[in-house]
PDB file of N, CA and C in Angstrom:
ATOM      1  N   UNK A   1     -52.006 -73.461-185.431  1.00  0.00           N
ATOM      2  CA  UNK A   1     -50.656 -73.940-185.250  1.00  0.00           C
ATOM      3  C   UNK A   1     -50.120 -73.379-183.939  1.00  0.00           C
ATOM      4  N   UNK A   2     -49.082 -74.229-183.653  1.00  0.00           N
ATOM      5  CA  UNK A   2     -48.725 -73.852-181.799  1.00  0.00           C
ATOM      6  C   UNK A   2     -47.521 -73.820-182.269  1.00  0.00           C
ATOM      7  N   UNK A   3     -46.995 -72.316-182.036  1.00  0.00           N
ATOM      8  CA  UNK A   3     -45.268 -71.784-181.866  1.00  0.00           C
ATOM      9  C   UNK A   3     -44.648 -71.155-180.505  1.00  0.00           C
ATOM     10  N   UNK A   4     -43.167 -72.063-180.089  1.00  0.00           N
ATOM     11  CA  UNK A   4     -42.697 -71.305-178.892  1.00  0.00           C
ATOM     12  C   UNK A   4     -41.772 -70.392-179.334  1.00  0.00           C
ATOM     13  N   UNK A   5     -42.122 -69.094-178.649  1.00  0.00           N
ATOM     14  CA  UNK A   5     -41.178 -67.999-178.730  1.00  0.00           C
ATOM     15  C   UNK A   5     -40.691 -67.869-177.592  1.00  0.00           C
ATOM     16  N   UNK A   6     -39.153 -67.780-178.004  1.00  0.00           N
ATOM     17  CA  UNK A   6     -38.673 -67.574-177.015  1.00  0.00           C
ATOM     18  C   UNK A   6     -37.566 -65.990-176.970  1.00  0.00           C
ATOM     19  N   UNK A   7     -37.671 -65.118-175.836  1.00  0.00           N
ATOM     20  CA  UNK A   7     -36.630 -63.732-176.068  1.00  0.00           C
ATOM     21  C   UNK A   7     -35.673 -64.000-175.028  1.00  0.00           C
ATOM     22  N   UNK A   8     -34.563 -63.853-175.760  1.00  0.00           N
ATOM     23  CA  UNK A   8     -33.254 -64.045-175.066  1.00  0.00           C
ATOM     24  C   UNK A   8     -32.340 -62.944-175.454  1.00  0.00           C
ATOM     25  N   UNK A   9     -31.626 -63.069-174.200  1.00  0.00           N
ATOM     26  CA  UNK A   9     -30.354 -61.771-174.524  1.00  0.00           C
ATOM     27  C   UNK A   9     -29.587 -62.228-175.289  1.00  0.00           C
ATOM     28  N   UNK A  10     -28.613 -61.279-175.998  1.00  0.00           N
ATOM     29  CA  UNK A  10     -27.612 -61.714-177.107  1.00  0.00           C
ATOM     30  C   UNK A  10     -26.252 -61.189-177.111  1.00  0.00           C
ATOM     31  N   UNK A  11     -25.086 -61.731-177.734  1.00  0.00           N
ATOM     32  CA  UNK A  11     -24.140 -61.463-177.835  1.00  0.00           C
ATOM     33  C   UNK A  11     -23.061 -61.340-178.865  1.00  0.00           C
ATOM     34  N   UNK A  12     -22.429 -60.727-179.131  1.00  0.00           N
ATOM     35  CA  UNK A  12     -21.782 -60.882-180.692  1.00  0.00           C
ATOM     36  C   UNK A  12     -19.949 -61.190-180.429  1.00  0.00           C
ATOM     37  N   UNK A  13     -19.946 -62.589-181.323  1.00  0.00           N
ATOM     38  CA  UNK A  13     -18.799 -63.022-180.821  1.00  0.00           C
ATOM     39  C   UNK A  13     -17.457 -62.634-181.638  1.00  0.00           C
ATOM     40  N   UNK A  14     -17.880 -61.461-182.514  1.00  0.00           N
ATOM     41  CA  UNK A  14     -17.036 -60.879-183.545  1.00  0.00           C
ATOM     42  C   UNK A  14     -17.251 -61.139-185.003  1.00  0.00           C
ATOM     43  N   UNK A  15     -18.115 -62.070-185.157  1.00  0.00           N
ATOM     44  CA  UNK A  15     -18.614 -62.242-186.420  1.00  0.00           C
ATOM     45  C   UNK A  15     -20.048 -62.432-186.628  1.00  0.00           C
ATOM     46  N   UNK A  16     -20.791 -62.766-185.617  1.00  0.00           N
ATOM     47  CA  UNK A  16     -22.218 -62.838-185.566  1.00  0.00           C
ATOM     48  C   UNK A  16     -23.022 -62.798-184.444  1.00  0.00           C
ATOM     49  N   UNK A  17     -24.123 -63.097-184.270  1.00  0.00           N
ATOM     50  CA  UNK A  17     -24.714 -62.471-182.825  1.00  0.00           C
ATOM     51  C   UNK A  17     -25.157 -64.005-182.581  1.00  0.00           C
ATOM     52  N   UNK A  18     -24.796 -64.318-181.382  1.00  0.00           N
ATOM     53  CA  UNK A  18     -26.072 -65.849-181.062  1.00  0.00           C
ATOM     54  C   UNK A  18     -26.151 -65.577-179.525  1.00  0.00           C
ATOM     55  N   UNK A  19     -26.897 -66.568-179.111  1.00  0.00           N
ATOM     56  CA  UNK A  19     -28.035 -66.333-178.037  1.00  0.00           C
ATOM     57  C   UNK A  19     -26.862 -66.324-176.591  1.00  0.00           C
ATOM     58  N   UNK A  20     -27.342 -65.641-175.735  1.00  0.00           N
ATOM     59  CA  UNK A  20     -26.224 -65.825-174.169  1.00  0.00           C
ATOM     60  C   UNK A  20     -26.999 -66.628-173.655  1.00  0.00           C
ATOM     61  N   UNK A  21     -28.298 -66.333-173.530  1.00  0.00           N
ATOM     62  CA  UNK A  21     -28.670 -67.314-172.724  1.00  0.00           C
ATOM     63  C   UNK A  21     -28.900 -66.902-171.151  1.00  0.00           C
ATOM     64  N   UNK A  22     -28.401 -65.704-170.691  1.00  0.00           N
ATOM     65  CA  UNK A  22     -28.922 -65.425-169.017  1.00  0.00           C
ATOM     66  C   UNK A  22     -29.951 -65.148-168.899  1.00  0.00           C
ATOM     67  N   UNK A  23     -30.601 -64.429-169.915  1.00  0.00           N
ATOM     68  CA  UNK A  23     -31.862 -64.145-169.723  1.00  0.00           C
ATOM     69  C   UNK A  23     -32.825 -64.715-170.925  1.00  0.00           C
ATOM     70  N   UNK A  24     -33.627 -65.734-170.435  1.00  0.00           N
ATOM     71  CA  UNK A  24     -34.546 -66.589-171.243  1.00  0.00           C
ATOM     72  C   UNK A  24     -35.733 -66.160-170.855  1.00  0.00           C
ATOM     73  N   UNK A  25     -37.012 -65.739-171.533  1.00  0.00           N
ATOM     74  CA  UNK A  25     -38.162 -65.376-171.247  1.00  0.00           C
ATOM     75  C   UNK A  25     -38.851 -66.743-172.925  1.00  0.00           C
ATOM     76  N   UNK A  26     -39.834 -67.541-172.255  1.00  0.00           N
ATOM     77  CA  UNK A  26     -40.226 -68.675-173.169  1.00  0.00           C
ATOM     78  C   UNK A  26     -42.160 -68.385-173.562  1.00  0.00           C
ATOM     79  N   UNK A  27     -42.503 -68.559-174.415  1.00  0.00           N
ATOM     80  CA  UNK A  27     -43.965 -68.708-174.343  1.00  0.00           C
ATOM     81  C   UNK A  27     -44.628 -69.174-175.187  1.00  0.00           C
ATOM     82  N   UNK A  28     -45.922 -70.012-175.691  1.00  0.00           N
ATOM     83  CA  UNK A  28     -46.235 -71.000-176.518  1.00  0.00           C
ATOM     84  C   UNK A  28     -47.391 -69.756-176.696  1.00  0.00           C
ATOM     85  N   UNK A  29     -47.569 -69.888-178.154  1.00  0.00           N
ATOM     86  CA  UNK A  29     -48.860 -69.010-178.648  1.00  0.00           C
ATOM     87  C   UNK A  29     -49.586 -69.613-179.872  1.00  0.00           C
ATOM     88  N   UNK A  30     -50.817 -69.984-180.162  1.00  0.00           N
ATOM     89  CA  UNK A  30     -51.288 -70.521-180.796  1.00  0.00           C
ATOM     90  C   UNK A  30     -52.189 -69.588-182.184  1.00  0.00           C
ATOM     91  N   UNK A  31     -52.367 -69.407-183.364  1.00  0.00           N
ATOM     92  CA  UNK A  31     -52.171 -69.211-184.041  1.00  0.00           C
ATOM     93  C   UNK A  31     -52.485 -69.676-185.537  1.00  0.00           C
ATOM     94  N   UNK A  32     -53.790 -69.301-185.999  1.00  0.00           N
ATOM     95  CA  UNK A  32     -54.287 -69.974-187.110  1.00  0.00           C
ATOM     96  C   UNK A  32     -54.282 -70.614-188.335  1.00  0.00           C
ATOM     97  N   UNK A  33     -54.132 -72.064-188.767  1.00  0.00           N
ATOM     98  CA  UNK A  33     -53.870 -72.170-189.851  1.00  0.00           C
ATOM     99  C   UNK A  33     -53.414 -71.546-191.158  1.00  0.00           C
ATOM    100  N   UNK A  34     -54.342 -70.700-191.016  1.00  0.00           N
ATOM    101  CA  UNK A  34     -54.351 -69.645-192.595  1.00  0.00           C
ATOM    102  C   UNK A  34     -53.770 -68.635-192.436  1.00  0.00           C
ATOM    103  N   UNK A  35     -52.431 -68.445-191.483  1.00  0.00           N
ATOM    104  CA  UNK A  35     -52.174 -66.984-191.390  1.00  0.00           C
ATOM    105  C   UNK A  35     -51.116 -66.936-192.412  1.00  0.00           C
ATOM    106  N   UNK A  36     -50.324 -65.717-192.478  1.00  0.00           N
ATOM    107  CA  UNK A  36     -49.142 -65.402-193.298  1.00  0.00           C
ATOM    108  C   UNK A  36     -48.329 -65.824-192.774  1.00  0.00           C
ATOM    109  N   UNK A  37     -46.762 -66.094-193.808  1.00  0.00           N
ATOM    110  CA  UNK A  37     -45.520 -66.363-193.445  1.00  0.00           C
ATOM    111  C   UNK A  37     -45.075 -65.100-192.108  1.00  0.00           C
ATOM    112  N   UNK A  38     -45.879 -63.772-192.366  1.00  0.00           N
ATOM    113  CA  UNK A  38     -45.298 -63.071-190.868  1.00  0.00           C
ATOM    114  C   UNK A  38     -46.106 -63.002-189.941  1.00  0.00           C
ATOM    115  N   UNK A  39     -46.554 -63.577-189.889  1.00  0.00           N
ATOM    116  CA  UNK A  39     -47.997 -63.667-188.566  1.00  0.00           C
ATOM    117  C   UNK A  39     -47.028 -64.189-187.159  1.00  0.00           C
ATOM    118  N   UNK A  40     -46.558 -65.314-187.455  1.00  0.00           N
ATOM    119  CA  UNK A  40     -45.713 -65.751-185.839  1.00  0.00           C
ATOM    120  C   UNK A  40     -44.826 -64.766-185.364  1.00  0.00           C
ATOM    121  N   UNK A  41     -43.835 -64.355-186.049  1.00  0.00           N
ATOM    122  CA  UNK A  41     -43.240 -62.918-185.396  1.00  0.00           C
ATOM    123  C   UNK A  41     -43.880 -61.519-185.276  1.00  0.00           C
ATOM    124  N   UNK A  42     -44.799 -61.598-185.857  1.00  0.00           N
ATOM    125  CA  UNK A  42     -45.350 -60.240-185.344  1.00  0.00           C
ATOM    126  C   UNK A  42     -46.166 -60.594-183.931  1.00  0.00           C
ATOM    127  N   UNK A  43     -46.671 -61.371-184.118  1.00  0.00           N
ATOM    128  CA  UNK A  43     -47.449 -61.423-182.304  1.00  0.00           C
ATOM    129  C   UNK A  43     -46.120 -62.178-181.717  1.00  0.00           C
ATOM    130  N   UNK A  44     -45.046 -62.609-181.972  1.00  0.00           N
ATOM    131  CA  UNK A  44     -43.950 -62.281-180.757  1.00  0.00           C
ATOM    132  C   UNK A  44     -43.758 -61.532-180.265  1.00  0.00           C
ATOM    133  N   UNK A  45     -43.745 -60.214-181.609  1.00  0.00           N
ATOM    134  CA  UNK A  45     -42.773 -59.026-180.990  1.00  0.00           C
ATOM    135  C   UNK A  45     -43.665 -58.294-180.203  1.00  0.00           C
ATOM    136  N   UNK A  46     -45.087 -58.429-180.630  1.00  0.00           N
ATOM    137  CA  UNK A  46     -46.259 -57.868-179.709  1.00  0.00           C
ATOM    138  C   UNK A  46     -46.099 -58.354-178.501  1.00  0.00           C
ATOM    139  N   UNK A  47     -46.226 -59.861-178.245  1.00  0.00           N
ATOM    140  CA  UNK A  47     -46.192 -60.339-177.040  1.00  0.00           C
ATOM    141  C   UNK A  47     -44.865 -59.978-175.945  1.00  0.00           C
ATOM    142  N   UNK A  48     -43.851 -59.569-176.360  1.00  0.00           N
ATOM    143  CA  UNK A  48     -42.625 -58.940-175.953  1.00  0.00           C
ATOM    144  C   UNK A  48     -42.441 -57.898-175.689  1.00  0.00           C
ATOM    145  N   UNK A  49     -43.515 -57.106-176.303  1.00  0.00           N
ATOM    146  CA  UNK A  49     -43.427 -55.508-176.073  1.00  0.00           C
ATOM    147  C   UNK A  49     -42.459 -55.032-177.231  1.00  0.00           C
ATOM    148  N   UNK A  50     -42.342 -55.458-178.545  1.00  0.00           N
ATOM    149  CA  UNK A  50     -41.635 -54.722-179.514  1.00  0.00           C
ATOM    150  C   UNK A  50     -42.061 -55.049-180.779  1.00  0.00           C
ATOM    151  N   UNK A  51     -43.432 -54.740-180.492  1.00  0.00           N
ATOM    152  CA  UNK A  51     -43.970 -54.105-181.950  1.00  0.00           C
ATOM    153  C   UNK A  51     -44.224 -52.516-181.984  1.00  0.00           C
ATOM    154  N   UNK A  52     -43.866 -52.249-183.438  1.00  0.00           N
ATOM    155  CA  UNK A  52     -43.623 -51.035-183.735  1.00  0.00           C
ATOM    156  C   UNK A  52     -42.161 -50.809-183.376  1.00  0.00           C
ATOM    157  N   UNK A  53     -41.306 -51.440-183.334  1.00  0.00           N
ATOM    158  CA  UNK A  53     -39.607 -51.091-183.100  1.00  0.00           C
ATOM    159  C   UNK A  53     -39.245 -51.940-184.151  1.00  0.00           C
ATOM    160  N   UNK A  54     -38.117 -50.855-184.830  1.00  0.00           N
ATOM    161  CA  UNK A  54     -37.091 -51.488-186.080  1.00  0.00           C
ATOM    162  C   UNK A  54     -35.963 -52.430-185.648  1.00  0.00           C
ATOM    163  N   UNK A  55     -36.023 -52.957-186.396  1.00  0.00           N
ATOM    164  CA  UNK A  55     -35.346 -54.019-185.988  1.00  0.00           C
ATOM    165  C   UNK A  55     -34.185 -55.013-187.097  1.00  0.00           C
ATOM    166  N   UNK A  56     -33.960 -55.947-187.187  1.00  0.00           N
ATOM    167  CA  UNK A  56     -33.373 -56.910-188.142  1.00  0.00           C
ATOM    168  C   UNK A  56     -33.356 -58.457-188.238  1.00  0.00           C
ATOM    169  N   UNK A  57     -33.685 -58.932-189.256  1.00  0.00           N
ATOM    170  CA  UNK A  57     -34.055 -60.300-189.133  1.00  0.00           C
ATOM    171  C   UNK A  57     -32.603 -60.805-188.770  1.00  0.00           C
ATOM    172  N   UNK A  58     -31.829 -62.187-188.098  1.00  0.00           N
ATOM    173  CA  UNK A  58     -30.899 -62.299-187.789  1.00  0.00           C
ATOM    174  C   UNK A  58     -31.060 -63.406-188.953  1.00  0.00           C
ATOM    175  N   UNK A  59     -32.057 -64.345-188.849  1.00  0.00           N
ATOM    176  CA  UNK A  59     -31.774 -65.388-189.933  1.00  0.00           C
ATOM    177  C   UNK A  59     -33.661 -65.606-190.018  1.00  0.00           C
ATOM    178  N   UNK A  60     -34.239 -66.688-190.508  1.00  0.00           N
ATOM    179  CA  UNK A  60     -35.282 -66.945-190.963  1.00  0.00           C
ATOM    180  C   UNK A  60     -36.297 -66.625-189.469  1.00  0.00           C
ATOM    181  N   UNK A  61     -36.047 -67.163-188.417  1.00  0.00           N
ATOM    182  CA  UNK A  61     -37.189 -67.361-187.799  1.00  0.00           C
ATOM    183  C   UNK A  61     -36.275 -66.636-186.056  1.00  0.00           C
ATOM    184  N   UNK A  62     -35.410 -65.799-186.334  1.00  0.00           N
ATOM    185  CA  UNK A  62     -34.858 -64.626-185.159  1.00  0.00           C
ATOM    186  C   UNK A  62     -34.503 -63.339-185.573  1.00  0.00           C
ATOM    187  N   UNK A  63     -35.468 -62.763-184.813  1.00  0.00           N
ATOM    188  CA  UNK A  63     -35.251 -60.800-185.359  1.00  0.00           C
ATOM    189  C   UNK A  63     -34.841 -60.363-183.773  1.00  0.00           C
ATOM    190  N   UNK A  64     -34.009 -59.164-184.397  1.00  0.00           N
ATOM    191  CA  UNK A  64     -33.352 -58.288-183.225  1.00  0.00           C
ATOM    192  C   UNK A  64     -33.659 -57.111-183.303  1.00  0.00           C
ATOM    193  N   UNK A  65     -33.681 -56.239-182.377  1.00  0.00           N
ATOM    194  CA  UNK A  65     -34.427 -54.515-182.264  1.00  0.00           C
ATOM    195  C   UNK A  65     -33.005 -53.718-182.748  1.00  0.00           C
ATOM    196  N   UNK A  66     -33.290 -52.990-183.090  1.00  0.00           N
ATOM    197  CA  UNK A  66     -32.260 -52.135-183.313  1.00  0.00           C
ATOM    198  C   UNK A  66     -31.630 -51.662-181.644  1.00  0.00           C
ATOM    199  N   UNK A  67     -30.327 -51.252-181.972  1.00  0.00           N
ATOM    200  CA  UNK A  67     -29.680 -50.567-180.501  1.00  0.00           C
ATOM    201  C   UNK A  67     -30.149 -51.775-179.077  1.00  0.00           C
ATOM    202  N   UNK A  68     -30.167 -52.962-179.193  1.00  0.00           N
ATOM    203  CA  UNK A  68     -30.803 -53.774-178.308  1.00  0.00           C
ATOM    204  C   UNK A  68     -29.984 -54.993-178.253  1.00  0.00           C
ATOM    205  N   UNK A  69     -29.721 -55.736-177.463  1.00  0.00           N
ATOM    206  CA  UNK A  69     -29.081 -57.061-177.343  1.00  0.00           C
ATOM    207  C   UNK A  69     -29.908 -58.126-177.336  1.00  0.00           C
ATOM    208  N   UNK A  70     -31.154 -58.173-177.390  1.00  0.00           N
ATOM    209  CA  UNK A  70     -32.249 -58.895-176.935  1.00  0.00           C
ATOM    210  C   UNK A  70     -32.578 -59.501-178.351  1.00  0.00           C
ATOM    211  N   UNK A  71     -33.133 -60.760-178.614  1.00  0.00           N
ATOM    212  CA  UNK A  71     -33.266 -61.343-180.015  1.00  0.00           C
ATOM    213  C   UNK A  71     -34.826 -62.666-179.374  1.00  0.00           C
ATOM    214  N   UNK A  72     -35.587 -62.140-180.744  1.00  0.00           N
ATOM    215  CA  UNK A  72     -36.789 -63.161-180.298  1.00  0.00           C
ATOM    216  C   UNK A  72     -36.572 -64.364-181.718  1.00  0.00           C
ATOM    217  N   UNK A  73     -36.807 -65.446-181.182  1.00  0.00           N
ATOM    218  CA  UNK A  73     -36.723 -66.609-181.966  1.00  0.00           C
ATOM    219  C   UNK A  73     -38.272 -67.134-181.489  1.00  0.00           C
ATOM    220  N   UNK A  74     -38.839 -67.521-182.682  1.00  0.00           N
ATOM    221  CA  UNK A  74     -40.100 -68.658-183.203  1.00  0.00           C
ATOM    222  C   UNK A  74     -39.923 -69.379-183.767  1.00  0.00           C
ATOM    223  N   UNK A  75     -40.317 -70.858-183.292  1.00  0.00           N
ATOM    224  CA  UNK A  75     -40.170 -71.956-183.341  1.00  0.00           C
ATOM    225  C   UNK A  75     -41.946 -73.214-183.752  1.00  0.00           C
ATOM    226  N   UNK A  76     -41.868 -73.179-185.173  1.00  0.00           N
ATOM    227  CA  UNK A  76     -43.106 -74.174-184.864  1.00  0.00           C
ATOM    228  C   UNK A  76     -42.813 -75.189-184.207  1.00  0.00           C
ATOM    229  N   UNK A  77     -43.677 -75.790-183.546  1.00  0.00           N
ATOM    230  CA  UNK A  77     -44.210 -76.931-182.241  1.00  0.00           C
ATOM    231  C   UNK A  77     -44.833 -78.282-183.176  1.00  0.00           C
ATOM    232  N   UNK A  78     -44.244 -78.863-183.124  1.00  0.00           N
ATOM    233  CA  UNK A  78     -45.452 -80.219-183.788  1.00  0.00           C
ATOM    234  C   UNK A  78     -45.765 -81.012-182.958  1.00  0.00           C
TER     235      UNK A  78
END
């Protein structure tokens, strides 16, 4: 399966955090049929440089690092 991740900076508009948008970093990673429901975000956060950092899911398919403004979203590709 082919998913784009994309890490973008973030902002919180007093009630929730969504994307700013100045800084967009995009990348397509491909990814085996049979993997687990956490297989696509973990080789995001690898591919980003934030695996092994705590973090928080924002909603189903965007996690944020702790102490960080930065938020990675995965996206399956069809």
């Amino acid at each position: 399966m082919t998913y784009e991740v994309t890490c973008t900076d973030a902002i919180h508009d007093g009630e929730s955090w969504t994307a700013n948008g100045s800084i967009v970093h995009r990348h397509t990673i491909e990814i085996p049929n049979d993997h687990g429901p956490w297989v696509p975000m973990r080789e995001a956060r690898k591919l980003f440089g934030y695996s092994g950092m705590r973090g928080r899911y924002i909603s189903d398919d965007a996690w944020m690092p702790y102490q960080s403004t930065m938020m990675i979203y995965v996206t399956e590709q069809y």
